[in-house]
Structures are given as C-alpha cells and as structure tokens.
N, C-alpha and C. Protein backbone atom coordinates (compact mmCIF):
# COMPACT_ATOMS: atom_id res chain seq x y z
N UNK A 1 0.83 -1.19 0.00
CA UNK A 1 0.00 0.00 0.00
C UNK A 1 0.88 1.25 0.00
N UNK A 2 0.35 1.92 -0.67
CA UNK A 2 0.61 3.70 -0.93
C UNK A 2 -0.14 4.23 0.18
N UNK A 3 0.27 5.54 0.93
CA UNK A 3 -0.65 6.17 1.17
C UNK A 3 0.05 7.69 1.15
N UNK A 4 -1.15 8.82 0.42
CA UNK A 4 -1.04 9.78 0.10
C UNK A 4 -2.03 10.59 1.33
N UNK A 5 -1.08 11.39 2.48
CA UNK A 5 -2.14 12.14 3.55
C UNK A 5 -2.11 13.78 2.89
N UNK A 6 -3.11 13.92 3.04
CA UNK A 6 -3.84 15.35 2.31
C UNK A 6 -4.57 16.29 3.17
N UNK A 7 -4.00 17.61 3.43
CA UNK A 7 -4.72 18.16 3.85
C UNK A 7 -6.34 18.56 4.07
N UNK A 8 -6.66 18.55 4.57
CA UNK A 8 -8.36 18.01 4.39
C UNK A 8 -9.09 18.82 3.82
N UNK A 9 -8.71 20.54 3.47
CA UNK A 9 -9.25 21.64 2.79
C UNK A 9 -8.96 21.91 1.58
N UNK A 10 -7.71 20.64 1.11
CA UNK A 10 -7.05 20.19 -0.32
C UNK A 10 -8.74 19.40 -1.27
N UNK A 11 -9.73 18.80 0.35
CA UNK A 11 -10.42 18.13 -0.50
C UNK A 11 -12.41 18.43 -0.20
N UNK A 12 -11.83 18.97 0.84
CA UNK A 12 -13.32 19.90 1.29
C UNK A 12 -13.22 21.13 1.46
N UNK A 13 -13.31 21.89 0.50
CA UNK A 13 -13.30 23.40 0.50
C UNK A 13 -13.97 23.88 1.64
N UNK A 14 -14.82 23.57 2.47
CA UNK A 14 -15.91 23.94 3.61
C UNK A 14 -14.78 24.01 4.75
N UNK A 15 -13.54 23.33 4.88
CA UNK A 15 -13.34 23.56 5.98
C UNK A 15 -12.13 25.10 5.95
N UNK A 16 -11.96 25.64 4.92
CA UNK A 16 -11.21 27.00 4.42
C UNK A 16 -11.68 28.11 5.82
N UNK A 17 -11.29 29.26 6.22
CA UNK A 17 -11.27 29.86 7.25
C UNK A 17 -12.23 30.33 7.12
N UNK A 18 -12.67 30.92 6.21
CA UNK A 18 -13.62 32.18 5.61
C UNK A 18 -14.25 31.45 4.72
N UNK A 19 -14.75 30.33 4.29
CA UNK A 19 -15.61 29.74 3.79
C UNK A 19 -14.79 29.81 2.34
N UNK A 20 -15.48 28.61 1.47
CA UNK A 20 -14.67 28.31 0.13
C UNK A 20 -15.01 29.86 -0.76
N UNK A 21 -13.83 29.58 -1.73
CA UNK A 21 -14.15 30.54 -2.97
C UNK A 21 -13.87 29.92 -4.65
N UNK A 22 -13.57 29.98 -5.50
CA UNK A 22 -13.55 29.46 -6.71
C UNK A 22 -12.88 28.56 -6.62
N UNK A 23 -11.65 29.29 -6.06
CA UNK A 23 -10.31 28.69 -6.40
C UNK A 23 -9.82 27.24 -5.27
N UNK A 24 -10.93 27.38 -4.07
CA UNK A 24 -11.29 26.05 -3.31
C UNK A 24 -12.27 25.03 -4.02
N UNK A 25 -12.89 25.67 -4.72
CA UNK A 25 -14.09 24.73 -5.67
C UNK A 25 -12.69 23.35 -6.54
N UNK A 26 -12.27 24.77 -6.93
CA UNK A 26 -11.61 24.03 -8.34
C UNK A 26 -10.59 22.89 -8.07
N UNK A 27 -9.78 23.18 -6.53
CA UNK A 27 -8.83 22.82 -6.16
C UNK A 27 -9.05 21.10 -5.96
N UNK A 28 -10.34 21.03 -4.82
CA UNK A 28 -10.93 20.00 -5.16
C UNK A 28 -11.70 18.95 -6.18
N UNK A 29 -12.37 19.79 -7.08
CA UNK A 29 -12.64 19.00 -8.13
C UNK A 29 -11.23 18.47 -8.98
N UNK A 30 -10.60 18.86 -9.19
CA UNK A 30 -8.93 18.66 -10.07
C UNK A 30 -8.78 17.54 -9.14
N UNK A 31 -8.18 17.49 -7.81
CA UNK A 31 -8.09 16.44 -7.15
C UNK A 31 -8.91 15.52 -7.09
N UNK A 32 -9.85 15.45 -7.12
CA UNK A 32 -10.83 14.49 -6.88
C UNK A 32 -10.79 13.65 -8.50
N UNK A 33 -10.41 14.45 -9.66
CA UNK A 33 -10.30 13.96 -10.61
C UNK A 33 -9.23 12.94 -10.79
N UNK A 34 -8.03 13.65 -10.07
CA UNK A 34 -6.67 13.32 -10.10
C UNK A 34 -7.28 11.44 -9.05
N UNK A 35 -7.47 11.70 -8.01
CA UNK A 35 -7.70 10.54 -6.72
C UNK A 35 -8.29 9.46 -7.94
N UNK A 36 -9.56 9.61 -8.70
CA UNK A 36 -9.97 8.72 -8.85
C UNK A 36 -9.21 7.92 -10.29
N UNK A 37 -8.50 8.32 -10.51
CA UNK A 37 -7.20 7.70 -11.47
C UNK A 37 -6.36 6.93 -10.80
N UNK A 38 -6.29 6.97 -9.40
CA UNK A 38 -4.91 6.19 -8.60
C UNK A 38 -5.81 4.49 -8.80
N UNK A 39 -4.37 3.75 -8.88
CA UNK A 39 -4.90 2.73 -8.60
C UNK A 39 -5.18 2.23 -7.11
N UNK A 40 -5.43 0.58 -7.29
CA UNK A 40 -6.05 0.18 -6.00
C UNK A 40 -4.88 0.27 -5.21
N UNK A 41 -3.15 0.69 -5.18
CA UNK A 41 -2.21 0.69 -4.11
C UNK A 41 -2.27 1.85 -3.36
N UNK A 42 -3.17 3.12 -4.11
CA UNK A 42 -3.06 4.07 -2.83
C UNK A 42 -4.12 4.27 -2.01
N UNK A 43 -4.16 4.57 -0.96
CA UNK A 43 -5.06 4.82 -0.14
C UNK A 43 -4.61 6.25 0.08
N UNK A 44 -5.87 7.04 0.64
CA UNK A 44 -5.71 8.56 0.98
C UNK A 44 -6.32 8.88 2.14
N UNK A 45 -5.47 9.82 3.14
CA UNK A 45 -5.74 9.63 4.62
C UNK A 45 -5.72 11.67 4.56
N UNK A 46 -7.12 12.02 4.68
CA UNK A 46 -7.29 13.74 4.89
C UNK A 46 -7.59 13.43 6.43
N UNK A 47 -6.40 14.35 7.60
CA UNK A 47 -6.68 14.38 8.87
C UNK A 47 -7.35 14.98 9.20
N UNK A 48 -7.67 15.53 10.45
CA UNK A 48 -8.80 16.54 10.89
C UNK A 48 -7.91 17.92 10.83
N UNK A 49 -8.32 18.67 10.63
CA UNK A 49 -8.24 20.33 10.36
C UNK A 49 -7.89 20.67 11.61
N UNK A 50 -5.98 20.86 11.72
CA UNK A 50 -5.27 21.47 12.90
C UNK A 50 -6.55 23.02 13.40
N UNK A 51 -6.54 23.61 12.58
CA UNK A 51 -7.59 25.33 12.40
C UNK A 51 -9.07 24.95 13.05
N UNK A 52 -9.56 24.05 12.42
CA UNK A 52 -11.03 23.63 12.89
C UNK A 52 -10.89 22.95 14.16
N UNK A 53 -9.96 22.38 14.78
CA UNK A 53 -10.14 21.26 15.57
C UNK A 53 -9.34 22.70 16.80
N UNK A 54 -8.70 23.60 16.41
CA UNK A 54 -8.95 24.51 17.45
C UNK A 54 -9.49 25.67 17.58
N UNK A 55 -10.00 26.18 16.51
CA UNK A 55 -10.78 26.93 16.80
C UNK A 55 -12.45 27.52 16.61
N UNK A 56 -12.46 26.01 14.77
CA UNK A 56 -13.86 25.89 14.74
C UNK A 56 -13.97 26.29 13.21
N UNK A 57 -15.10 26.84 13.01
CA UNK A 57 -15.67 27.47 11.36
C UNK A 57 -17.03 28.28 11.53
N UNK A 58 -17.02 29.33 10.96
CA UNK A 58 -15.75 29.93 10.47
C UNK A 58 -14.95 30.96 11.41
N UNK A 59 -13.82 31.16 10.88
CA UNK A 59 -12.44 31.31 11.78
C UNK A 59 -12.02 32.58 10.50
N UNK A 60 -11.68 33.70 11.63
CA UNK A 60 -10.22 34.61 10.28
C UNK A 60 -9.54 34.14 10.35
N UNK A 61 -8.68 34.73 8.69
CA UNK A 61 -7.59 34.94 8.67
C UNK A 61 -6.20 34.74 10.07
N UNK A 62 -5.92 33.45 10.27
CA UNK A 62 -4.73 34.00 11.42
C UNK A 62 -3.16 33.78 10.58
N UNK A 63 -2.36 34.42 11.32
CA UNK A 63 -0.66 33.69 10.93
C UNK A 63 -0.54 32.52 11.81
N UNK A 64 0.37 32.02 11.26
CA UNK A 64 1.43 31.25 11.68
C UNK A 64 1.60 31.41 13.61
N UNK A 65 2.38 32.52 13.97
CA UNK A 65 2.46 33.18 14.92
C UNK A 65 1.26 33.64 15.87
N UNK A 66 0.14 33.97 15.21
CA UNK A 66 -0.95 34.01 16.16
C UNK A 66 -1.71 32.86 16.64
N UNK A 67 -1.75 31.69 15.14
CA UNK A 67 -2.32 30.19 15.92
C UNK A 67 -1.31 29.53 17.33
N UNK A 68 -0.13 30.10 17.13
CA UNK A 68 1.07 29.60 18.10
C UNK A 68 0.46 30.48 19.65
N UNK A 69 0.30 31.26 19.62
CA UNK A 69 0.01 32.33 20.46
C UNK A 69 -1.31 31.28 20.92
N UNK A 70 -2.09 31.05 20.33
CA UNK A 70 -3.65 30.25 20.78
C UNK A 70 -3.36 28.51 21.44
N UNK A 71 -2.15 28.15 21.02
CA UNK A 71 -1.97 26.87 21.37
C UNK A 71 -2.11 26.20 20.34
N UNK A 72 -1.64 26.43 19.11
CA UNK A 72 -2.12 25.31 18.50
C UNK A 72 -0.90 24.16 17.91
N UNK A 73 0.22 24.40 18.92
CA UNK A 73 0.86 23.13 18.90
C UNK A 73 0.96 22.18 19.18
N UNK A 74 0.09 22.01 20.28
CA UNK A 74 -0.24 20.96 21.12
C UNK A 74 -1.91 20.14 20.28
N UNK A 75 -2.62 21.26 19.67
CA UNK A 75 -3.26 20.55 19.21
C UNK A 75 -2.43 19.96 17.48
N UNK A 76 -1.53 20.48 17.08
CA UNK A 76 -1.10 20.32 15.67
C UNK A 76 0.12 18.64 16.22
N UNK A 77 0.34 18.68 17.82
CA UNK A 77 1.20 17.28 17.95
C UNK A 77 0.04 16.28 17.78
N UNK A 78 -1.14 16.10 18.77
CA UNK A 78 -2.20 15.37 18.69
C UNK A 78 -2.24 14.99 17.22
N UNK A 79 -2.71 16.05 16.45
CA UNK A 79 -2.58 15.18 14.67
C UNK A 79 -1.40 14.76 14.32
N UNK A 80 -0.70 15.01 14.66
CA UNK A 80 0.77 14.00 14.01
C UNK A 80 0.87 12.76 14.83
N UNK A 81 0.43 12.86 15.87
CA UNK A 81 0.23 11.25 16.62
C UNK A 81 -0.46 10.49 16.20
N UNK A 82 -1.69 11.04 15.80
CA UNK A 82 -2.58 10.30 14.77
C UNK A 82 -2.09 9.68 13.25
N UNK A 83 -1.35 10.54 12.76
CA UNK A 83 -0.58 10.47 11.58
C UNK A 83 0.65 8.95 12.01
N UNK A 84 1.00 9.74 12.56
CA UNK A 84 1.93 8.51 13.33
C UNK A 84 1.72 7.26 13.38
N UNK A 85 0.44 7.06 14.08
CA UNK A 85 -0.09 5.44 14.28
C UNK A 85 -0.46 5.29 12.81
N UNK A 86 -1.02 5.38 12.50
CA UNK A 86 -1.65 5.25 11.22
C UNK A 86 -0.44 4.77 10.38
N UNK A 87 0.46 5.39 9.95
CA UNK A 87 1.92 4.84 9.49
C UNK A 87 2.39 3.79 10.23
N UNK A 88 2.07 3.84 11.65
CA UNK A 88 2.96 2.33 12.19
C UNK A 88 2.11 0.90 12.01
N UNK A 89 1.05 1.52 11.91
CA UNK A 89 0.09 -0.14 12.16
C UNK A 89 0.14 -0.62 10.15
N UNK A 90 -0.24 0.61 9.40
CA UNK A 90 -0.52 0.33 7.87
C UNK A 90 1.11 -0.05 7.32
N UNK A 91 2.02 0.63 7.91
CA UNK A 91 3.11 0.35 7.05
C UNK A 91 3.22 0.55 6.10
N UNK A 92 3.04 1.38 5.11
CA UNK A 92 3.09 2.15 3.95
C UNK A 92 4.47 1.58 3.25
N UNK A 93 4.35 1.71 1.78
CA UNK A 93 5.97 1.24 1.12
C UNK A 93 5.89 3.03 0.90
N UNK A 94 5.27 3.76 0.25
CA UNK A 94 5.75 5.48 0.03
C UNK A 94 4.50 6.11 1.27
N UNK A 95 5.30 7.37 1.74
CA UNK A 95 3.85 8.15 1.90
C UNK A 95 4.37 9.57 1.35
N UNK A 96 3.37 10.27 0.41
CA UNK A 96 3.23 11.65 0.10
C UNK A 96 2.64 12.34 1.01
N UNK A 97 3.13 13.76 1.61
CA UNK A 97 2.07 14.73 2.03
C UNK A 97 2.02 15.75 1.35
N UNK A 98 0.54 16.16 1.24
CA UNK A 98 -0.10 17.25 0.31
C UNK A 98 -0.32 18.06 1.26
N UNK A 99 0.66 19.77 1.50
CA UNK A 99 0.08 20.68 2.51
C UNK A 99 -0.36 21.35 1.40
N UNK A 100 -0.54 22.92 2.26
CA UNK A 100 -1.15 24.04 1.41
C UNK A 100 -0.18 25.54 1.32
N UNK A 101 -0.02 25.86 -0.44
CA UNK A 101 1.18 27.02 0.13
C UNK A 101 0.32 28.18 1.31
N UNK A 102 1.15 28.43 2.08
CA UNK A 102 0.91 29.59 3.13
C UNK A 102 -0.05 29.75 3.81
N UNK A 103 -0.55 28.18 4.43
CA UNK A 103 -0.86 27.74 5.85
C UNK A 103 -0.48 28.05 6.25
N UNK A 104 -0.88 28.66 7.71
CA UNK A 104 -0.61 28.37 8.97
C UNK A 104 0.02 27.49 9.75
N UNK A 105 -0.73 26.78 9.42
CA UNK A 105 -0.19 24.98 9.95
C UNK A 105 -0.08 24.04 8.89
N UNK A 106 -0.87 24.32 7.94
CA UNK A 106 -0.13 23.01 6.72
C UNK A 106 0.74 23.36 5.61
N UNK A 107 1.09 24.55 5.72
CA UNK A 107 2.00 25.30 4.61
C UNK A 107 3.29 24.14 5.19
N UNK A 108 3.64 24.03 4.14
CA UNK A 108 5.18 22.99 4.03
C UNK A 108 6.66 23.90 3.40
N UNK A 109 6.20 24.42 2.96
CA UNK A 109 7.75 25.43 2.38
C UNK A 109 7.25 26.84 2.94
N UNK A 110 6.11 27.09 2.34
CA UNK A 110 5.35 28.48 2.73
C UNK A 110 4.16 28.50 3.66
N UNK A 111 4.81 29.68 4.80
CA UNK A 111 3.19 30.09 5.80
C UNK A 111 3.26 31.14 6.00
N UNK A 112 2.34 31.53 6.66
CA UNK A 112 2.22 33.01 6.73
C UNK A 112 2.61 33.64 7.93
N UNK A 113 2.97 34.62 7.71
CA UNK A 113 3.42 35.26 9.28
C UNK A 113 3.09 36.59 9.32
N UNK A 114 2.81 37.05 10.64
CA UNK A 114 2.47 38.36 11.11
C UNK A 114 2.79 38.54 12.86
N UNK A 115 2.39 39.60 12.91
CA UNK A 115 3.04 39.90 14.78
C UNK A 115 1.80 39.40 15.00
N UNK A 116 1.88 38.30 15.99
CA UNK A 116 0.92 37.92 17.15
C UNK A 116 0.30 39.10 18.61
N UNK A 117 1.21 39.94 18.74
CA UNK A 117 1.12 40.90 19.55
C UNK A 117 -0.15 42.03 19.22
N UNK A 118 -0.24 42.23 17.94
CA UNK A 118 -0.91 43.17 17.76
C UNK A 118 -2.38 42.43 16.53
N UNK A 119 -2.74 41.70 16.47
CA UNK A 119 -3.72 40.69 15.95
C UNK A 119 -5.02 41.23 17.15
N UNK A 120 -6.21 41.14 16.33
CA UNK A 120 -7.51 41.70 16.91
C UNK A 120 -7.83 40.55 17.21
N UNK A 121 -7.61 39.40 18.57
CA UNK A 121 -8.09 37.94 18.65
C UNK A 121 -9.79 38.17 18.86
N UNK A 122 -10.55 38.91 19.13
CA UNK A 122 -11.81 39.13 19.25
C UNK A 122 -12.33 39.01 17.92
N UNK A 123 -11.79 38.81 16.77
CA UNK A 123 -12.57 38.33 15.76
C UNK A 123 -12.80 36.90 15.54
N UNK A 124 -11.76 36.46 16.14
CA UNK A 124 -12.32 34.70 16.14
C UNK A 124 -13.69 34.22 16.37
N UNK A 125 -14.36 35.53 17.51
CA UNK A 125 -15.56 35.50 17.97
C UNK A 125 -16.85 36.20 17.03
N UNK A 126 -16.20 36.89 16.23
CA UNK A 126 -17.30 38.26 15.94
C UNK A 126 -17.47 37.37 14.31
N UNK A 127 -16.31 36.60 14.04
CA UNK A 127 -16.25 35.93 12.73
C UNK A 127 -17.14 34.78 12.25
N UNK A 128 -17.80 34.28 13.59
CA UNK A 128 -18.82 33.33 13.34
C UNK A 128 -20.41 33.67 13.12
N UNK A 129 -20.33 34.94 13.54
CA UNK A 129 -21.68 35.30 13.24
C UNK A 129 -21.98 36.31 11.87
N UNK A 130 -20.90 36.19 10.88
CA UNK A 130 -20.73 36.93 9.53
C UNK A 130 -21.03 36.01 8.54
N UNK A 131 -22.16 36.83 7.57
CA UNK A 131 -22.54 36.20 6.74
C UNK A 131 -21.10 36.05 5.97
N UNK A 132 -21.22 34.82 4.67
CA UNK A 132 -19.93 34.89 3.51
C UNK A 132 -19.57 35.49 2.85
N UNK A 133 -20.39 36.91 2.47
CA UNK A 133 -20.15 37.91 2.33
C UNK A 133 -18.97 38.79 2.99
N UNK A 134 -19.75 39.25 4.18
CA UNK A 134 -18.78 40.11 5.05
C UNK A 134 -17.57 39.50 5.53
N UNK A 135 -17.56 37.67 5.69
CA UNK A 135 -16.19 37.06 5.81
C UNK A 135 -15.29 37.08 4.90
N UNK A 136 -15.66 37.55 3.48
CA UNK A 136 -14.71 37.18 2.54
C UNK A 136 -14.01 39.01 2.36
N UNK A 137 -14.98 39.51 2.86
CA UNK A 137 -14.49 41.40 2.65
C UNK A 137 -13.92 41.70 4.07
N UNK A 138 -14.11 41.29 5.12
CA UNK A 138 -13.74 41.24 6.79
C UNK A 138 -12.02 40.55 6.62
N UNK A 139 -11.83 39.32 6.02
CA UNK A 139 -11.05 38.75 5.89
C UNK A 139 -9.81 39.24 4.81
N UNK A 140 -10.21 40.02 3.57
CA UNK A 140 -8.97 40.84 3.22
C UNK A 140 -9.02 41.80 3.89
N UNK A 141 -9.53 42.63 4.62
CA UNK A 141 -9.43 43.49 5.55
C UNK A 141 -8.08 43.57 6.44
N UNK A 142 -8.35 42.28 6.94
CA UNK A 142 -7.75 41.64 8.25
C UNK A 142 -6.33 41.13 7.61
N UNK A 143 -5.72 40.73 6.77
CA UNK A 143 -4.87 40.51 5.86
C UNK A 143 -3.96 41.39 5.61
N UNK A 144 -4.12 42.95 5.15
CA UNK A 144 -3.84 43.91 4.77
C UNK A 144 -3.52 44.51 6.11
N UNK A 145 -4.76 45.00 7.38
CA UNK A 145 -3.98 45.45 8.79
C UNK A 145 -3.39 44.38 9.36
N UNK A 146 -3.58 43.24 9.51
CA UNK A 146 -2.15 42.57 9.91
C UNK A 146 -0.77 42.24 9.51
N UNK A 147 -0.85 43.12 7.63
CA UNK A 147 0.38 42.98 7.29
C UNK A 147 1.03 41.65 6.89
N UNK A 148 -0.12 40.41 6.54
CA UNK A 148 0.42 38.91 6.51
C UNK A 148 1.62 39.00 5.56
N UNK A 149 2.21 38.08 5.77
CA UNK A 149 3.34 37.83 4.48
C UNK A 149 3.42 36.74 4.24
N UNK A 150 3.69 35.87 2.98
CA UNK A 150 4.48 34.74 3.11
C UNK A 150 5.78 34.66 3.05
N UNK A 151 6.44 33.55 4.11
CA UNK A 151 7.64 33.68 4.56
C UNK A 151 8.01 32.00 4.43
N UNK A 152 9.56 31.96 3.89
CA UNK A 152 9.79 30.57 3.67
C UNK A 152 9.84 29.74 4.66
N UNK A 153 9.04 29.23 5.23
CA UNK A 153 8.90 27.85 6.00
C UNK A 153 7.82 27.19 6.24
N UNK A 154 7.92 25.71 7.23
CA UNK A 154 7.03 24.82 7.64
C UNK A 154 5.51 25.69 8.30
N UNK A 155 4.07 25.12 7.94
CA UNK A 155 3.30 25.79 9.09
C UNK A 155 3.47 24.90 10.25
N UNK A 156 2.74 25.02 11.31
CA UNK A 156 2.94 24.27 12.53
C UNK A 156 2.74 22.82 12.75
N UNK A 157 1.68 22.47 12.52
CA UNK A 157 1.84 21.14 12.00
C UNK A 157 2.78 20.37 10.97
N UNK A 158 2.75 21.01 9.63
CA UNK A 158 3.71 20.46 8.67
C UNK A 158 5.61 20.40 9.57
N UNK A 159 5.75 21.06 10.30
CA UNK A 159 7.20 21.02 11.28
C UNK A 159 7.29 20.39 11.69
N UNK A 160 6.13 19.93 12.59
CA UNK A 160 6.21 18.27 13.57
C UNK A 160 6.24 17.51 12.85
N UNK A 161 5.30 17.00 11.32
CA UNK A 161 5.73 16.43 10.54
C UNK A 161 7.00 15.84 10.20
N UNK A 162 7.67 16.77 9.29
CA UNK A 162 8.45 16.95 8.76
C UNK A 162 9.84 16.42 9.74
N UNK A 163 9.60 17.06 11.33
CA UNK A 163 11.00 16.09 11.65
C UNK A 163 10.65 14.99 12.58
N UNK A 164 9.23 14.12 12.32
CA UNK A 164 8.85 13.03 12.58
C UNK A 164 9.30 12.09 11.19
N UNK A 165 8.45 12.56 10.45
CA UNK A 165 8.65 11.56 9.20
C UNK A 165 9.51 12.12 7.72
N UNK A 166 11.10 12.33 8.40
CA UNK A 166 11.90 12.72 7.26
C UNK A 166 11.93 12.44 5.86
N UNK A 167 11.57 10.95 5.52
CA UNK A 167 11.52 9.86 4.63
C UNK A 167 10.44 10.27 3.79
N UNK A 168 9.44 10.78 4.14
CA UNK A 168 8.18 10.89 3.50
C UNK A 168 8.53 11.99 1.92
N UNK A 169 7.60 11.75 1.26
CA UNK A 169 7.75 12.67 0.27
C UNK A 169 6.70 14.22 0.56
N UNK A 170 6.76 15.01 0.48
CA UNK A 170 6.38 16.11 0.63
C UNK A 170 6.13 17.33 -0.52
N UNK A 171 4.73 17.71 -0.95
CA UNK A 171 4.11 18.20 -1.88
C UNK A 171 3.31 19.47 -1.36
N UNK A 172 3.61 20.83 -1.66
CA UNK A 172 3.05 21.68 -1.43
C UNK A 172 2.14 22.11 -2.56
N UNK A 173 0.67 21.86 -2.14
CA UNK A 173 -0.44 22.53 -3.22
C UNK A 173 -0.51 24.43 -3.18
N UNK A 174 -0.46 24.89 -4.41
CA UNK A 174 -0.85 26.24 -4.43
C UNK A 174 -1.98 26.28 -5.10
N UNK A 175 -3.02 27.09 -4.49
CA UNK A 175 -4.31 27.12 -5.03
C UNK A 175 -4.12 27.94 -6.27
N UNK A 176 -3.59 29.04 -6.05
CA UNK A 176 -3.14 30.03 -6.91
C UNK A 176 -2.45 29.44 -8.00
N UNK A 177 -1.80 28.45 -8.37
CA UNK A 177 -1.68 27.74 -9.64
C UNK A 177 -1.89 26.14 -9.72
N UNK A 178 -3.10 26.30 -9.88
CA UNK A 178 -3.90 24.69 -9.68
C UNK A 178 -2.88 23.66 -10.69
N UNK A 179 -2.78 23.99 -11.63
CA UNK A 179 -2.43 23.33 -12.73
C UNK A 179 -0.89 22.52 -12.79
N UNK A 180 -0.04 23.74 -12.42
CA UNK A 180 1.28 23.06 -11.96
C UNK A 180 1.31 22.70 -10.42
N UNK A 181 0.41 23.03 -9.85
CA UNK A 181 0.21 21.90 -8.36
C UNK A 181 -0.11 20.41 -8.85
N UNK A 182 -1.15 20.50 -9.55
CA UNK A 182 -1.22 18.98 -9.89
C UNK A 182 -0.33 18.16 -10.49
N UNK A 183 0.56 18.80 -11.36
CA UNK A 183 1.17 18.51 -11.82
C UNK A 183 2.46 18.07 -11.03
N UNK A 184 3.10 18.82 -9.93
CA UNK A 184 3.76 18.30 -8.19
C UNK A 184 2.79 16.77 -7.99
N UNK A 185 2.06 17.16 -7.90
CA UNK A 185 0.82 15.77 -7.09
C UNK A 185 1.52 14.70 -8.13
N UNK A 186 0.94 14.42 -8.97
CA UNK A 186 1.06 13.38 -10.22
C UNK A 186 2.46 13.09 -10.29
N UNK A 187 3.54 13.68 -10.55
CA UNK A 187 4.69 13.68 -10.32
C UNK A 187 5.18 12.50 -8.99
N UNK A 188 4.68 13.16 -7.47
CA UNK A 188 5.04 12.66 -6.45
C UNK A 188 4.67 11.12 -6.50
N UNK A 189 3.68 10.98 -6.87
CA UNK A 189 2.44 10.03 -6.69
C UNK A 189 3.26 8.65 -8.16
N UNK A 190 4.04 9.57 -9.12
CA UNK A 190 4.50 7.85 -9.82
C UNK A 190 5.49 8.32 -9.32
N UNK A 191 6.82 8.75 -8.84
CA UNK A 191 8.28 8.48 -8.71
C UNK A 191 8.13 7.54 -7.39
C-alpha cells in the first residue's frame, strides 16, 4: 500500500477559514479527478483540520504566529500522533504529504506570518456570526492590517511532521496555480 495524507481543505473546500471561494471549488474538483485515477495501491488519509479542531468554522484569517500564540501546537502534535499510528500499524511502502502554500499549519515550504502581539483575537468571535459575504471582505481586511506575508517555512503542524517523518515525500499545493500543483501531485504520486 501507498498512502497519500492530504490536507483536508485540499479536498473539502468547507473547511477553508472564511468559507470556500472558486479557487477552493476548483482545487478540489482537479483532485478528486486526479484521486480517482490512482490505482487500487493508494489509499488517501485527509486528517482533521489542525484550524477547525482549534478553533472551529468559520475562523479569520490568522498567521502562523498568532495560531502559536492560541496553542495550536499541542493541538497540531495530537494530529501528528494520529498520523503517526496510522503509518505504524498500515506500514506504507511510500507516503506523500499534500500541505497548502501559506498555511498556517499546513503550509510545508510556505506560511504566513504576522506579529501575534498586535492581531484583533476578538474576531475569532465576531467571525462566526458573519454572513460569507462580510467574511470574505472582513477577511482581506484583516490581511492587509495585519500585514500577513508569506515567509519561507514549515506551518505548525507540517514542522512536527516533517522532523517526525523525514523519509516521506512532501508536496506543497498552491491554489493560486492549480495546474502546476497537480502537476507536483502526479509527479510525487509515480516516482
């Protein structure tokens, strides 16, 4: 057995911060196109949503640095323990991981960063009661005064990863160019 673990918003746009937009539509359908071409050696393991599993949906815009600030390393070890067993009991001959460029926590080369210090955390709260509208205009808002950037490294989860399971192959999806992402995927998936 193969197994290819995938970020879970790689394949359900619903679980995105601010609710899906085109380019989450598309991301998934391409994949889902791509999945059902694998043969019967891979299996595909989407974990639970480091973001959802601490803070819910829908959620702003955070960095890197502000989910750290909330705790979310301790919840981002919990999923790699999970990840973990799952590799020890299945025994995999390859495993691929599919993060996302400039996660938070599943960005693998790229995440985002901003000062944790000065972040409005009272929108985590005010963000659930916004229609998808005002989340998607609230949310570049929040982008722009926090100054996000992408900055070259692991998100929080993808780190624990990464120096748990060195061996693994590792695939960063950019939504922003669907086409040569898949083209990473397909790539990873025959070498």
């Amino acid at each position: 057995m193969k197994l290819l673990i995938i970020a879970p918003c790689l394949l359900s746009p619903f679980y995105v911060y601010r609710g899906p937009k085109e380019k989450e539509y598309r991301t998934a359908e391409e994949l889902r196109r791509l999945f059902a071409q694998l043969g019967d050696e891979w299996q595909v393991l989407a974990y639970p949503c480091p973001e959802y599993e601490l803070i819910g949906w829908p959620r702003p815009p955070m960095s890197r640095e502000a989910y750290m600030h909330l705790g979310m390393v301790e919840k981002a070890k919990t999923i790699a323990d999970f990840i973990g067993r799952v590799l020890t009991e299945e025994m995999p001959e390859k495993v691929v991981f599919l993060g996302v460029r400039g996660s938070p926590t599943c960005g693998i080369f790229h995440t985002s960063s901003s000062d944790p210090e000065s972040y409005p955390y009272k929108t985590v709260q005010e963000f659930f009661y916004l229609s998808k509208e005002e989340r998607l205009k609230r949310s570049k808002e929040l982008v722009i005064e926090q100054n996000f950037r992408l900055v070259q490294m692991p998100g929080i989860l993808f780190e624990i990863l990464m120096a748990r399971f060195p061996e693994a192959v590792y695939v960063e999806f950019d939504k922003e160019d669907i086409e040569d992402s898949i083209e990473r995927v397909k790539e990873a998936l025959r070498n």
